[in-house]
PDB file of N, CA and C in Angstrom:
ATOM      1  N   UNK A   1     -20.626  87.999 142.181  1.00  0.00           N
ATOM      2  CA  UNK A   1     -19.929  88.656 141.091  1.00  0.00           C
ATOM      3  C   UNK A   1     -20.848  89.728 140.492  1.00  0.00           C
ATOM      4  N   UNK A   2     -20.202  91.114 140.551  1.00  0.00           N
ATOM      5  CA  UNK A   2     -21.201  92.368 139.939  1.00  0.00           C
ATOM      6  C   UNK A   2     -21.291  91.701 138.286  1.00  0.00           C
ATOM      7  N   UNK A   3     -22.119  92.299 137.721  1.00  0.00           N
ATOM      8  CA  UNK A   3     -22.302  92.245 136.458  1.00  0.00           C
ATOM      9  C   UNK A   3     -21.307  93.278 135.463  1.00  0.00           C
ATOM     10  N   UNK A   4     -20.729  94.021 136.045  1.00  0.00           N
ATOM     11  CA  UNK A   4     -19.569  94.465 135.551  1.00  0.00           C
ATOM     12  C   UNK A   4     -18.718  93.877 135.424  1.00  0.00           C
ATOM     13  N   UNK A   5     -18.073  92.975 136.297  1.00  0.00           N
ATOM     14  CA  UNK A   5     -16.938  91.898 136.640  1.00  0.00           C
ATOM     15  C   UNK A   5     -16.968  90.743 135.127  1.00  0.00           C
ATOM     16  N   UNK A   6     -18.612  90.905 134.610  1.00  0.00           N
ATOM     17  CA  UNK A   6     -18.727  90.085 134.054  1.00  0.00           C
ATOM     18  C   UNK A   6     -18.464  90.475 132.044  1.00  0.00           C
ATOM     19  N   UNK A   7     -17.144  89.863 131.387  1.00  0.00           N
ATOM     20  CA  UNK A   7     -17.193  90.393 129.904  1.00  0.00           C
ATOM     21  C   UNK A   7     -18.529  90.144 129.330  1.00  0.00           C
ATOM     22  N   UNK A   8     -18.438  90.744 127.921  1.00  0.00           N
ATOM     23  CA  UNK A   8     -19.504  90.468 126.828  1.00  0.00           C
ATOM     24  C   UNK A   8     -19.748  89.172 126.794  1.00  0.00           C
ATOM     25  N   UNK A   9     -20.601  88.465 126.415  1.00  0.00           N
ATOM     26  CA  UNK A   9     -20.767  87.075 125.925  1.00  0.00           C
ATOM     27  C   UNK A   9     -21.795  86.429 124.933  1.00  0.00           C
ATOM     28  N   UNK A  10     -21.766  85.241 124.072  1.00  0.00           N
ATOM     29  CA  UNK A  10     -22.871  85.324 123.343  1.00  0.00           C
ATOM     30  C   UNK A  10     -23.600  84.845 124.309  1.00  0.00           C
ATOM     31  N   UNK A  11     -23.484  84.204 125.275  1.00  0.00           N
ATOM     32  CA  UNK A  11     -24.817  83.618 125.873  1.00  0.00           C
ATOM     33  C   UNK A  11     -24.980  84.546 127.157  1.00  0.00           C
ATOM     34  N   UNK A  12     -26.261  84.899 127.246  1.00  0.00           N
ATOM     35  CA  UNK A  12     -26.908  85.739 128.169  1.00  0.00           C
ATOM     36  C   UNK A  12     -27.461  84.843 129.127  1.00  0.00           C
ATOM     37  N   UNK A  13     -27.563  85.017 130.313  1.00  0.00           N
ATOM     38  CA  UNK A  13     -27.842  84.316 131.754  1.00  0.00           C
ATOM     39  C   UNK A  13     -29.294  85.258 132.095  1.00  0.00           C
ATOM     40  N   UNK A  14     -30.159  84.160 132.235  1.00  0.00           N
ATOM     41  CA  UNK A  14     -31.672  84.979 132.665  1.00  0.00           C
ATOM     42  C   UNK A  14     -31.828  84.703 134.099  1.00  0.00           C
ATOM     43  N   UNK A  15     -32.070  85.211 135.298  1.00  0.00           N
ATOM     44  CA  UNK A  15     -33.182  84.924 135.995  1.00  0.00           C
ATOM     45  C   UNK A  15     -34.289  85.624 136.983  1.00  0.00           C
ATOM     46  N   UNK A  16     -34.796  85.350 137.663  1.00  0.00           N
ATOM     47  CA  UNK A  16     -36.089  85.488 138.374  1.00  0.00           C
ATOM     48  C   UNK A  16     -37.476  84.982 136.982  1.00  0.00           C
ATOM     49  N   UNK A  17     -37.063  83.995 137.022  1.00  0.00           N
ATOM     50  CA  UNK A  17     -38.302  83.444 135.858  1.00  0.00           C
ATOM     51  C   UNK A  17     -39.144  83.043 136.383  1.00  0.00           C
ATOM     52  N   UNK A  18     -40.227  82.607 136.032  1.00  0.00           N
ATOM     53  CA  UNK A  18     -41.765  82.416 136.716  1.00  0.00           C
ATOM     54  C   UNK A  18     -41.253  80.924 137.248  1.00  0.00           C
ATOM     55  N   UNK A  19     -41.462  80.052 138.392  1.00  0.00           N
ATOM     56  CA  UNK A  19     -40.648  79.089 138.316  1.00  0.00           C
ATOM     57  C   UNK A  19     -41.974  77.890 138.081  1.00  0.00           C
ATOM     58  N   UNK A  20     -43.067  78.608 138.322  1.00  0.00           N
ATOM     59  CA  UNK A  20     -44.712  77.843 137.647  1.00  0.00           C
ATOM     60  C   UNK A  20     -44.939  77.085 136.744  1.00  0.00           C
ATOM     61  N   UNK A  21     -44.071  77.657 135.371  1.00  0.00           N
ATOM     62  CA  UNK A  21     -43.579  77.237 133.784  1.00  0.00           C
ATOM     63  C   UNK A  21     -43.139  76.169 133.670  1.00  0.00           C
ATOM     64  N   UNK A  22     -43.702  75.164 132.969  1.00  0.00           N
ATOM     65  CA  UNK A  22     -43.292  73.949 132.680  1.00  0.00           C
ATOM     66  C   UNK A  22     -41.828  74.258 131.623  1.00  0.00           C
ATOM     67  N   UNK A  23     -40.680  73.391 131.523  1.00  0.00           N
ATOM     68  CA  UNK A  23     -39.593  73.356 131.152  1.00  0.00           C
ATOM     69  C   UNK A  23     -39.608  73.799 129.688  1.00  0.00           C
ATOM     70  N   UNK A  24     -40.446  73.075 129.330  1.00  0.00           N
ATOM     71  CA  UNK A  24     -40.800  73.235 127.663  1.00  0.00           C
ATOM     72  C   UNK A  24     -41.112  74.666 126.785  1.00  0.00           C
ATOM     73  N   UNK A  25     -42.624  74.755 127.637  1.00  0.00           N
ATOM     74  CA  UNK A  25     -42.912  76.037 127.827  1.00  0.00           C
ATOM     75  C   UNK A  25     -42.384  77.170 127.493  1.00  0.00           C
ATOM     76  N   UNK A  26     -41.470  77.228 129.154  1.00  0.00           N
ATOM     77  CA  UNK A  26     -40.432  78.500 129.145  1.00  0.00           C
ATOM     78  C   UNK A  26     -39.361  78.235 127.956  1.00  0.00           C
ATOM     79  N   UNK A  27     -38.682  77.553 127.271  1.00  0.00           N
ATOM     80  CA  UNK A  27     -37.690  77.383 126.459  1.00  0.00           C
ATOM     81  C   UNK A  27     -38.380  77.785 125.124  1.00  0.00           C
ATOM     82  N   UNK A  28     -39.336  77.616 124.696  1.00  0.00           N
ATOM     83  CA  UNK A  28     -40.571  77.661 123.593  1.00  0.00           C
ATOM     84  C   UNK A  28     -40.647  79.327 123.715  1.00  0.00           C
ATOM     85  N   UNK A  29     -40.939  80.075 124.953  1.00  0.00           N
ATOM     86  CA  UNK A  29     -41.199  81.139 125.138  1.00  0.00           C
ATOM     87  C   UNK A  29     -39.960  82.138 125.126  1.00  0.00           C
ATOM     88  N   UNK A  30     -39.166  81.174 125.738  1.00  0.00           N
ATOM     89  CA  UNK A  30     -37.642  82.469 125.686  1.00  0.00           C
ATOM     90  C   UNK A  30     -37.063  82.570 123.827  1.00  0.00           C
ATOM     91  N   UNK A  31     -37.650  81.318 123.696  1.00  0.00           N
ATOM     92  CA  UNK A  31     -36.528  81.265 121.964  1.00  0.00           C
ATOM     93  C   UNK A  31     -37.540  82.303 121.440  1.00  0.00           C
ATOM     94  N   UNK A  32     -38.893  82.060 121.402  1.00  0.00           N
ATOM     95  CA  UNK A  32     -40.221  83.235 120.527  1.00  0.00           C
ATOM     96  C   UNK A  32     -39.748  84.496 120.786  1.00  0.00           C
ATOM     97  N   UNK A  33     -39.412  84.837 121.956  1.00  0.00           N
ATOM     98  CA  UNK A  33     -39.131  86.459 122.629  1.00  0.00           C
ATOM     99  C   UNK A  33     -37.634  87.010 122.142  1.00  0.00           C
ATOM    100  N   UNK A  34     -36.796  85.981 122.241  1.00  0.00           N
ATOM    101  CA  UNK A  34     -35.397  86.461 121.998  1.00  0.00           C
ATOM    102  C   UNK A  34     -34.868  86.205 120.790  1.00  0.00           C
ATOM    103  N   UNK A  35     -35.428  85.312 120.163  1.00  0.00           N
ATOM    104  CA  UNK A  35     -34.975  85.145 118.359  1.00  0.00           C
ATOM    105  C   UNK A  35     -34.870  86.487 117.553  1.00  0.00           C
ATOM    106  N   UNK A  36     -36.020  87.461 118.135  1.00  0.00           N
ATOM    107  CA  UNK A  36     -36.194  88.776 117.282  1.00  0.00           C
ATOM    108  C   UNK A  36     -34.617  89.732 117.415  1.00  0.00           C
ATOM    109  N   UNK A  37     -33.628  89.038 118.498  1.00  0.00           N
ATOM    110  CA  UNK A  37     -32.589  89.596 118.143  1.00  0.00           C
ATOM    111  C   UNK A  37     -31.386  89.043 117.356  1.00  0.00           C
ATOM    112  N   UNK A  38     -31.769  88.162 116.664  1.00  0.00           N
ATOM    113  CA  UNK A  38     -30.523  87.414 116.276  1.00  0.00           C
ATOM    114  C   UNK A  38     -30.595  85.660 116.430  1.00  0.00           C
ATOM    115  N   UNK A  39     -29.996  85.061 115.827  1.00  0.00           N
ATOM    116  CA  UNK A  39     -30.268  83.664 115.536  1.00  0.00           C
ATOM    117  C   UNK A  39     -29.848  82.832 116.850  1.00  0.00           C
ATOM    118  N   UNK A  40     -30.406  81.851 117.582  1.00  0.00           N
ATOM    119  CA  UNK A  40     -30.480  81.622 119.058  1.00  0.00           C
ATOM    120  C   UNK A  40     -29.867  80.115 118.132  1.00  0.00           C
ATOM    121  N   UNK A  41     -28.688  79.713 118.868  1.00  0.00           N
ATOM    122  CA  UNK A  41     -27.797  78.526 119.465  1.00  0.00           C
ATOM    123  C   UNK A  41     -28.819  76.740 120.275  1.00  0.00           C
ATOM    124  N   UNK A  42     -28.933  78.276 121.488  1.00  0.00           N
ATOM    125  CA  UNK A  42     -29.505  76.877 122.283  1.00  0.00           C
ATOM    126  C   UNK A  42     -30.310  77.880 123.337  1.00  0.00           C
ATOM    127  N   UNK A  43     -31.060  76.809 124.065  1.00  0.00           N
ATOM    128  CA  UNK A  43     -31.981  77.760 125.417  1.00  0.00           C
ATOM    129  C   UNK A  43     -31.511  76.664 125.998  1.00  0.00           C
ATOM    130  N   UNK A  44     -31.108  77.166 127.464  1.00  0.00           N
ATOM    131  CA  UNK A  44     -31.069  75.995 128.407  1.00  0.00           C
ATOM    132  C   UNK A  44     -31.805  76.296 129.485  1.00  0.00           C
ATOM    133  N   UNK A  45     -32.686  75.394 130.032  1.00  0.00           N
ATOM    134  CA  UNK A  45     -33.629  75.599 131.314  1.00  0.00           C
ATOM    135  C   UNK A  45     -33.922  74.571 131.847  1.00  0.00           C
ATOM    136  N   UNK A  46     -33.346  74.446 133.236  1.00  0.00           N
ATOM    137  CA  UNK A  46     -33.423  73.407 133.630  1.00  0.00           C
ATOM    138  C   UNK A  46     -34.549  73.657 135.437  1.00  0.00           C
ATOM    139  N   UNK A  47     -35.247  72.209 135.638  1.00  0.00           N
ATOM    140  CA  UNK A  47     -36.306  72.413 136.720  1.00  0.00           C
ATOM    141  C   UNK A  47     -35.737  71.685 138.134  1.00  0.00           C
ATOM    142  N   UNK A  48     -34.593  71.448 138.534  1.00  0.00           N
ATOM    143  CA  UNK A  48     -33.609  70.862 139.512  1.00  0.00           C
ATOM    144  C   UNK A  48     -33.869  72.490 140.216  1.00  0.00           C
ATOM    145  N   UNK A  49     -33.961  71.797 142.265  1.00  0.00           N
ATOM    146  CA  UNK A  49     -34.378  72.631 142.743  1.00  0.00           C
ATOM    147  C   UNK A  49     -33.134  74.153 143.018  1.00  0.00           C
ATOM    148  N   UNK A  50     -32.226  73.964 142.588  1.00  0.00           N
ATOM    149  CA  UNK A  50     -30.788  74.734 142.505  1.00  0.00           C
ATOM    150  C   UNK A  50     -30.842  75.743 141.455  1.00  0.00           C
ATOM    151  N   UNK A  51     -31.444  75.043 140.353  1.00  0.00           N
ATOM    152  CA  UNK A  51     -31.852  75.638 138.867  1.00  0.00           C
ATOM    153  C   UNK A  51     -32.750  76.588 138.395  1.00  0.00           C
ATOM    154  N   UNK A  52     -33.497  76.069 139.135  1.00  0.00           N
ATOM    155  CA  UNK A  52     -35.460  76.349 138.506  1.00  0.00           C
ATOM    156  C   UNK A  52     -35.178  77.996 138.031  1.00  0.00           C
ATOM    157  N   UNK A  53     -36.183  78.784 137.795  1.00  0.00           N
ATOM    158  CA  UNK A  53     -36.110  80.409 137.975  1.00  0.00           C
ATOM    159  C   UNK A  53     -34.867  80.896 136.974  1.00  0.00           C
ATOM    160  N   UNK A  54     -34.032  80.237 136.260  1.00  0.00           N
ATOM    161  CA  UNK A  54     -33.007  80.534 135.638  1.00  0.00           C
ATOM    162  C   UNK A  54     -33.536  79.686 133.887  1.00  0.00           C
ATOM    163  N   UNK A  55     -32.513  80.419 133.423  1.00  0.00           N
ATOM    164  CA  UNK A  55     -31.998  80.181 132.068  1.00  0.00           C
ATOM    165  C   UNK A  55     -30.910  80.664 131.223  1.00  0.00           C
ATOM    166  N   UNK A  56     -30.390  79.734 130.230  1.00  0.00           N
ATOM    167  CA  UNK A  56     -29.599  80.652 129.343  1.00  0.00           C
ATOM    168  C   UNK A  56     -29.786  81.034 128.036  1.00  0.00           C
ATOM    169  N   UNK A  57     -29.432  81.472 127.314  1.00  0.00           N
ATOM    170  CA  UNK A  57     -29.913  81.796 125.636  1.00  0.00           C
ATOM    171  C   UNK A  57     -28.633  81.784 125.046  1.00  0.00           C
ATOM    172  N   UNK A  58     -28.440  80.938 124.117  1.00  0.00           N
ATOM    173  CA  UNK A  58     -26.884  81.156 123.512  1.00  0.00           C
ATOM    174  C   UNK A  58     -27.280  81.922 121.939  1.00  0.00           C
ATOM    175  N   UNK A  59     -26.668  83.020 121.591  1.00  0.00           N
ATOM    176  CA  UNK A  59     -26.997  83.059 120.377  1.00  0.00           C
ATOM    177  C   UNK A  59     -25.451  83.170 119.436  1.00  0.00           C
ATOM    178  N   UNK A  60     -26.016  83.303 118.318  1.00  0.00           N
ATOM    179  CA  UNK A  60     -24.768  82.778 117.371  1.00  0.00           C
ATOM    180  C   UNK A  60     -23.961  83.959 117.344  1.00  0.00           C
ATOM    181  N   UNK A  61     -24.034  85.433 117.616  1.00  0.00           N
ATOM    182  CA  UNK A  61     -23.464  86.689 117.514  1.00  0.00           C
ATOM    183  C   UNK A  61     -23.523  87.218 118.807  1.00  0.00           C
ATOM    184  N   UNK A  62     -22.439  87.917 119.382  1.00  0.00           N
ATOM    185  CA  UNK A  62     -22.199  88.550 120.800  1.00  0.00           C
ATOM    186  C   UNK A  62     -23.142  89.986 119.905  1.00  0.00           C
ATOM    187  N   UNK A  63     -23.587  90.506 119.204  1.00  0.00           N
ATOM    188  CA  UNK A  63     -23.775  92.193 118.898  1.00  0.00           C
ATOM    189  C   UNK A  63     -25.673  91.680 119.276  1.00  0.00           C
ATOM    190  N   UNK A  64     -26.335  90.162 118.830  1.00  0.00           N
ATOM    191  CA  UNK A  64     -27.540  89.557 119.250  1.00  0.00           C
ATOM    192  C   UNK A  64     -27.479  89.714 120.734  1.00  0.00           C
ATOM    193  N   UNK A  65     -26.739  89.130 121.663  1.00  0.00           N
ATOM    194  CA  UNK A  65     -26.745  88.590 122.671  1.00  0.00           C
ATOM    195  C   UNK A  65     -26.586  90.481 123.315  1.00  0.00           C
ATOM    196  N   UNK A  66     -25.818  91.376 122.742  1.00  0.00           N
ATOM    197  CA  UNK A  66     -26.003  92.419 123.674  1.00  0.00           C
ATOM    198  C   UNK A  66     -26.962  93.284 123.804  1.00  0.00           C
ATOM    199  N   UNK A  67     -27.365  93.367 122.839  1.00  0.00           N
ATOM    200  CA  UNK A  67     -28.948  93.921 122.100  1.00  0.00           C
ATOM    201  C   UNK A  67     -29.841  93.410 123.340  1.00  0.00           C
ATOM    202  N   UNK A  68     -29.848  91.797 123.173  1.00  0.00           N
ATOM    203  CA  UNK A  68     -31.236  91.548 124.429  1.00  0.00           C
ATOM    204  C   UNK A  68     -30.719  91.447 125.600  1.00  0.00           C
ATOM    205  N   UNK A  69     -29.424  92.226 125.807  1.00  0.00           N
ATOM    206  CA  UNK A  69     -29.127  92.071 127.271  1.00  0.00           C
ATOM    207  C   UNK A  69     -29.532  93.636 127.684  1.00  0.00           C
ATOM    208  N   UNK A  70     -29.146  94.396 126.949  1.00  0.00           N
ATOM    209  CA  UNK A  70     -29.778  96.069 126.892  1.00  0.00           C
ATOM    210  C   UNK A  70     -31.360  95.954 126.801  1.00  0.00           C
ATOM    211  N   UNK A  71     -32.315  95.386 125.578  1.00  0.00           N
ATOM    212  CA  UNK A  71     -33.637  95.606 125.913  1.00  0.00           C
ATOM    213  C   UNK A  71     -34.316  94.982 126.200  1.00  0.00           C
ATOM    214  N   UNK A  72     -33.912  94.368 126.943  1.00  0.00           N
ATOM    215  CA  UNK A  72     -34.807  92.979 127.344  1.00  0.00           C
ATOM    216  C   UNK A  72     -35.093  92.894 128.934  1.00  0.00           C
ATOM    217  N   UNK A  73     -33.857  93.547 129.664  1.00  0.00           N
ATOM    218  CA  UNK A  73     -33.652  93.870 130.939  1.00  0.00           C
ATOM    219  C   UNK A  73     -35.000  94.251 131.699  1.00  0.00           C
ATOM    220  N   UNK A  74     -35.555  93.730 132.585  1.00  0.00           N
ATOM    221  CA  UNK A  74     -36.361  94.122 133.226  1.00  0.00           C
ATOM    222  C   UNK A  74     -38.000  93.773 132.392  1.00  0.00           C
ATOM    223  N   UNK A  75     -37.796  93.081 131.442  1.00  0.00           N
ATOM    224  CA  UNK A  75     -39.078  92.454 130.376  1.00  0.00           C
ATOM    225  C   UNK A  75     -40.018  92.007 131.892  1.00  0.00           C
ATOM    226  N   UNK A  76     -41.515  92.018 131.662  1.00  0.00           N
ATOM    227  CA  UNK A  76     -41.870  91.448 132.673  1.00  0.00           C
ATOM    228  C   UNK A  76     -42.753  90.412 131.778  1.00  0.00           C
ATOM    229  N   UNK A  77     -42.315  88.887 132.276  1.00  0.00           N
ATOM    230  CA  UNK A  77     -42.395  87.737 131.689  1.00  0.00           C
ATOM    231  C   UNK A  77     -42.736  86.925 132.463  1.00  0.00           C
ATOM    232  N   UNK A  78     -44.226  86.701 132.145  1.00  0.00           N
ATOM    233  CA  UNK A  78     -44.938  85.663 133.227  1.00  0.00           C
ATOM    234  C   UNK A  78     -45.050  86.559 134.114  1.00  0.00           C
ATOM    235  N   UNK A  79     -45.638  87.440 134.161  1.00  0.00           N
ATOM    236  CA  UNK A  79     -45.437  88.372 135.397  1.00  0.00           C
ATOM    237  C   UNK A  79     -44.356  88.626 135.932  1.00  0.00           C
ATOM    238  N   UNK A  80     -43.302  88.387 135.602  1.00  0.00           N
ATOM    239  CA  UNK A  80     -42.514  88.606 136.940  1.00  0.00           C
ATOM    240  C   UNK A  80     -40.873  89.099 135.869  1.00  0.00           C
ATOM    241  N   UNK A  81     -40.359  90.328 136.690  1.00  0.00           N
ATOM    242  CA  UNK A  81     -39.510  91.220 135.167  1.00  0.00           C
ATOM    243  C   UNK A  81     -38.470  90.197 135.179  1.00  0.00           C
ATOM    244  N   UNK A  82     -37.596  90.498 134.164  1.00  0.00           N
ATOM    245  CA  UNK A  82     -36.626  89.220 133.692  1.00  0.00           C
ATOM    246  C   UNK A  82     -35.312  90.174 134.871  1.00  0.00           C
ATOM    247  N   UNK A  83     -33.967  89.480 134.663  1.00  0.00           N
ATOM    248  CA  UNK A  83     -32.901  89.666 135.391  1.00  0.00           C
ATOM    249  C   UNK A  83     -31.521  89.497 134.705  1.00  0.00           C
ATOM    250  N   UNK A  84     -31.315  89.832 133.604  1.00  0.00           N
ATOM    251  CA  UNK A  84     -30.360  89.557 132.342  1.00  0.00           C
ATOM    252  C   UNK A  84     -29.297  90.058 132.805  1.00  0.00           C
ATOM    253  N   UNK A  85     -28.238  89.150 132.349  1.00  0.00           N
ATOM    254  CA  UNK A  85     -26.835  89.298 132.670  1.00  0.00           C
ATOM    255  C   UNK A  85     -25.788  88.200 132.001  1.00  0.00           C
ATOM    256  N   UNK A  86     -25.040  88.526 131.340  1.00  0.00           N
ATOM    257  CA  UNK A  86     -23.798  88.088 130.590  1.00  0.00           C
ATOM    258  C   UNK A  86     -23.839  86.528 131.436  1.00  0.00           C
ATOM    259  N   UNK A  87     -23.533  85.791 130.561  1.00  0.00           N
ATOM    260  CA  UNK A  87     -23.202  84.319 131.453  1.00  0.00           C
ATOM    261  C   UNK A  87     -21.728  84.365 131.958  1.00  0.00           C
ATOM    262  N   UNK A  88     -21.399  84.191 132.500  1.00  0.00           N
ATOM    263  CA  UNK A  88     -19.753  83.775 133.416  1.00  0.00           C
ATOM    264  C   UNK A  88     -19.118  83.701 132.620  1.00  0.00           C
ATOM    265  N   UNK A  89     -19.419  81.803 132.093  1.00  0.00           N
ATOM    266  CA  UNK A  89     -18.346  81.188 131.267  1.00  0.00           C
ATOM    267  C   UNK A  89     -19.166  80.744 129.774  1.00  0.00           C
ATOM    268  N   UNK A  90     -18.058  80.363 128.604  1.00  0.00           N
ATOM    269  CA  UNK A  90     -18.917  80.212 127.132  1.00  0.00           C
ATOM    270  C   UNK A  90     -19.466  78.980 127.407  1.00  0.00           C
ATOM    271  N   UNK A  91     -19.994  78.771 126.919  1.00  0.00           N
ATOM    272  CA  UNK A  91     -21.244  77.686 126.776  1.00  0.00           C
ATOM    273  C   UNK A  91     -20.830  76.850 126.077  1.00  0.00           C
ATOM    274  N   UNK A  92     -21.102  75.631 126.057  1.00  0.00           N
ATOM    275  CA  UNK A  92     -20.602  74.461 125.352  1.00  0.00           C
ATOM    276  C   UNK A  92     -20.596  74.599 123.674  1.00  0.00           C
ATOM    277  N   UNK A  93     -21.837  74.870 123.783  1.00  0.00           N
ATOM    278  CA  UNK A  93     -22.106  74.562 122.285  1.00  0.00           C
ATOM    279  C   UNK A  93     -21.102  75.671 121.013  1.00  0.00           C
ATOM    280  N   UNK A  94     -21.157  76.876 121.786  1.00  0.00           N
ATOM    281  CA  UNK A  94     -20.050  77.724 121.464  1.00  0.00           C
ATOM    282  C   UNK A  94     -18.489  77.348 120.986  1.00  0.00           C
ATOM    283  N   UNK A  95     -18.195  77.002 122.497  1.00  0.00           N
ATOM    284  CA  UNK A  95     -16.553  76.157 122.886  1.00  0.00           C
ATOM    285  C   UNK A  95     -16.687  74.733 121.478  1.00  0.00           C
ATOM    286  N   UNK A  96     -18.249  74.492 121.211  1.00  0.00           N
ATOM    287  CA  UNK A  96     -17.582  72.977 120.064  1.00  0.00           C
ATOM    288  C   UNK A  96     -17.133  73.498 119.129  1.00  0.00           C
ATOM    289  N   UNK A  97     -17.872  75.109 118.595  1.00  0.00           N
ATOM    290  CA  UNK A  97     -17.558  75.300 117.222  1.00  0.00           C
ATOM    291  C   UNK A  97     -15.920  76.334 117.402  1.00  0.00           C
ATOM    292  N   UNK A  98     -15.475  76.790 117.978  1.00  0.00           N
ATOM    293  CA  UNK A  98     -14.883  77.421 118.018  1.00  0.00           C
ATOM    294  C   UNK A  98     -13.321  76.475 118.207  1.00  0.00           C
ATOM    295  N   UNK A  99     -13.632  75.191 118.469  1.00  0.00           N
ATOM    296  CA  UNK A  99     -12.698  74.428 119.155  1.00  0.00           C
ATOM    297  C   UNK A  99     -12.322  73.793 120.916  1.00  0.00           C
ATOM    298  N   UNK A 100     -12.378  74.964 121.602  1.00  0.00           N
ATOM    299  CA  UNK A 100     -12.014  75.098 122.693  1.00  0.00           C
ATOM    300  C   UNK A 100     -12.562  74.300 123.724  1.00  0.00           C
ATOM    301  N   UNK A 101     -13.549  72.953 123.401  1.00  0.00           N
ATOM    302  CA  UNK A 101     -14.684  73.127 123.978  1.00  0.00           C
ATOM    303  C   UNK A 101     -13.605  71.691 125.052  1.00  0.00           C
ATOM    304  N   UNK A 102     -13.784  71.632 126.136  1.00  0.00           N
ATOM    305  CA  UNK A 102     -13.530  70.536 127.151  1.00  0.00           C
ATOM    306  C   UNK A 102     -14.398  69.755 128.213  1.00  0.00           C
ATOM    307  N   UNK A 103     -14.593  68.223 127.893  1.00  0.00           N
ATOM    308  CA  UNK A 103     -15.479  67.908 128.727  1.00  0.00           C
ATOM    309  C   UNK A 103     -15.271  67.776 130.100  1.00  0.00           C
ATOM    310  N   UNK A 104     -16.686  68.343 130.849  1.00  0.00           N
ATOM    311  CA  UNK A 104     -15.984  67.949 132.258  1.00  0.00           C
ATOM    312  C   UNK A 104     -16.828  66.645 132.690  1.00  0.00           C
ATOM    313  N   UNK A 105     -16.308  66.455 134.148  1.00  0.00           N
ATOM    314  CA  UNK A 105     -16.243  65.329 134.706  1.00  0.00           C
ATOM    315  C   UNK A 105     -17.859  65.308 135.377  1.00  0.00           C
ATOM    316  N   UNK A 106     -18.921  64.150 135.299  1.00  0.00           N
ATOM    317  CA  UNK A 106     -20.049  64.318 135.750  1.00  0.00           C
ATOM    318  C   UNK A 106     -19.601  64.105 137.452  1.00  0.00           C
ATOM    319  N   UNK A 107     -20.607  64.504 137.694  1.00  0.00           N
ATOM    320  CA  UNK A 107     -20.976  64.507 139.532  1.00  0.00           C
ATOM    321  C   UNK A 107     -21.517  63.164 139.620  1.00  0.00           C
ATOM    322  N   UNK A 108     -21.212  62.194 140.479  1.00  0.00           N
ATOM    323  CA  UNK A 108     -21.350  60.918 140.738  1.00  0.00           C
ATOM    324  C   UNK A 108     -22.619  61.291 142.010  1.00  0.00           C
ATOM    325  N   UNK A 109     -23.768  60.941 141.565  1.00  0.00           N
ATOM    326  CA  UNK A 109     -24.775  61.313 142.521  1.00  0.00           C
ATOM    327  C   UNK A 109     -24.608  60.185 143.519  1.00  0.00           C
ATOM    328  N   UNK A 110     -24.860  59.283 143.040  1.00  0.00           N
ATOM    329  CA  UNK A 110     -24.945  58.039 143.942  1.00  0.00           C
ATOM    330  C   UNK A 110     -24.034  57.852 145.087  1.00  0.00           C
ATOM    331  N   UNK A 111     -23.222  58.028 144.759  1.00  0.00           N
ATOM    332  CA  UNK A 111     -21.326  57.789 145.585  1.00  0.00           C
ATOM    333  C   UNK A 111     -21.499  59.080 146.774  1.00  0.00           C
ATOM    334  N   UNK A 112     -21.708  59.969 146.204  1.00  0.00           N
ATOM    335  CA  UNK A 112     -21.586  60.980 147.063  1.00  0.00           C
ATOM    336  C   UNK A 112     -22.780  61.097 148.279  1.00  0.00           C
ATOM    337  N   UNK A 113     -24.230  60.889 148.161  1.00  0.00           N
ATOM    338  CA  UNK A 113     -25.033  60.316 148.610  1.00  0.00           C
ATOM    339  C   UNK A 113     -24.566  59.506 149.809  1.00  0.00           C
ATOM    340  N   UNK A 114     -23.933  58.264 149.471  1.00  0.00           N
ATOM    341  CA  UNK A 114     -23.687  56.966 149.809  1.00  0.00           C
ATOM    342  C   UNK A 114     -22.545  57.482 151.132  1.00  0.00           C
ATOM    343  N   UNK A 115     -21.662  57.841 151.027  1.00  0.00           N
ATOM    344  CA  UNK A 115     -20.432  58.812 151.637  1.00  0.00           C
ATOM    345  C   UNK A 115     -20.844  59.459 152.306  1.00  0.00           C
ATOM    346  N   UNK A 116     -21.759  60.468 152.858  1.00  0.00           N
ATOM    347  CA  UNK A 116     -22.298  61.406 153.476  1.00  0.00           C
ATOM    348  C   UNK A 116     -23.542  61.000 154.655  1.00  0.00           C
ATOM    349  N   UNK A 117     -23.590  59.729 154.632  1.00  0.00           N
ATOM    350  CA  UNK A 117     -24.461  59.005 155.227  1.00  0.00           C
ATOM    351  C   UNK A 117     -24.203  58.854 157.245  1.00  0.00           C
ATOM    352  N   UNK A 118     -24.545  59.212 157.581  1.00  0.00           N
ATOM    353  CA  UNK A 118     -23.724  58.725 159.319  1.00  0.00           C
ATOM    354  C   UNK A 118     -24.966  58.204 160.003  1.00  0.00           C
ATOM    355  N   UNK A 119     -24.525  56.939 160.808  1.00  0.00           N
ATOM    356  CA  UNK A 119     -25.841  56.277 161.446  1.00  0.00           C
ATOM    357  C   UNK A 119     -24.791  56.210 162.789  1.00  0.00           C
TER     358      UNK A 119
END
């Protein structure tokens, strides 16, 4: 999906992140860097090997969230420049206050595991 394809959003989608960064760390470091635009929601960063190198930033105003999607672009962080782009879909924490918010269904690790097995 181009990044055009993609509307405004409050939460901004990061990646090519240093993937070196302990979880904490980077979340500690993205809220310090990106707070200066506006009041930050949530950071999500997760170290699952699908995940790693990514993050999100939810902030409380889409006019915050476009600001550091314009100057933030190409930040080089941890060495390595950032990759900013509108998130897809709203973010939970968003969807609670607004109403809209719907839980989904977890992924049954075990079961699926278990199923996929051939001897």
């Amino acid at each position: 999906m181009l990044t055009a394809d993609i509307p405004p959003n409050q939460t901004i989608y990061i990646k090519n992140l240093n993937e070196k960064i302990k979880k904490e760390e980077l979340k500690r470091s993205l809220y310090a860097l990106f707070s200066q635009y506006g009041r930050i929601l949530d950071v999500v960063a997760l170290k699952t090997p699908k995940l790693r190198g990514q993050a999100w930033v939810v902030f409380d105003e889409l006019t915050s969230a476009s600001n550091a999607f314009r100057q933030m672009q190409n930040f080089p962080f941890y060495d390595k420049p950032m990759r900013i782009q509108y998130a897809k879909t709203k973010s939970d924490c968003i969807a609670k206050n607004d109403g809209s918010f719907v839980p989904r269904e977890k992924k049954k690790k075990q079961e699926e595991k278990g199923d996929n097995l051939a001897f």
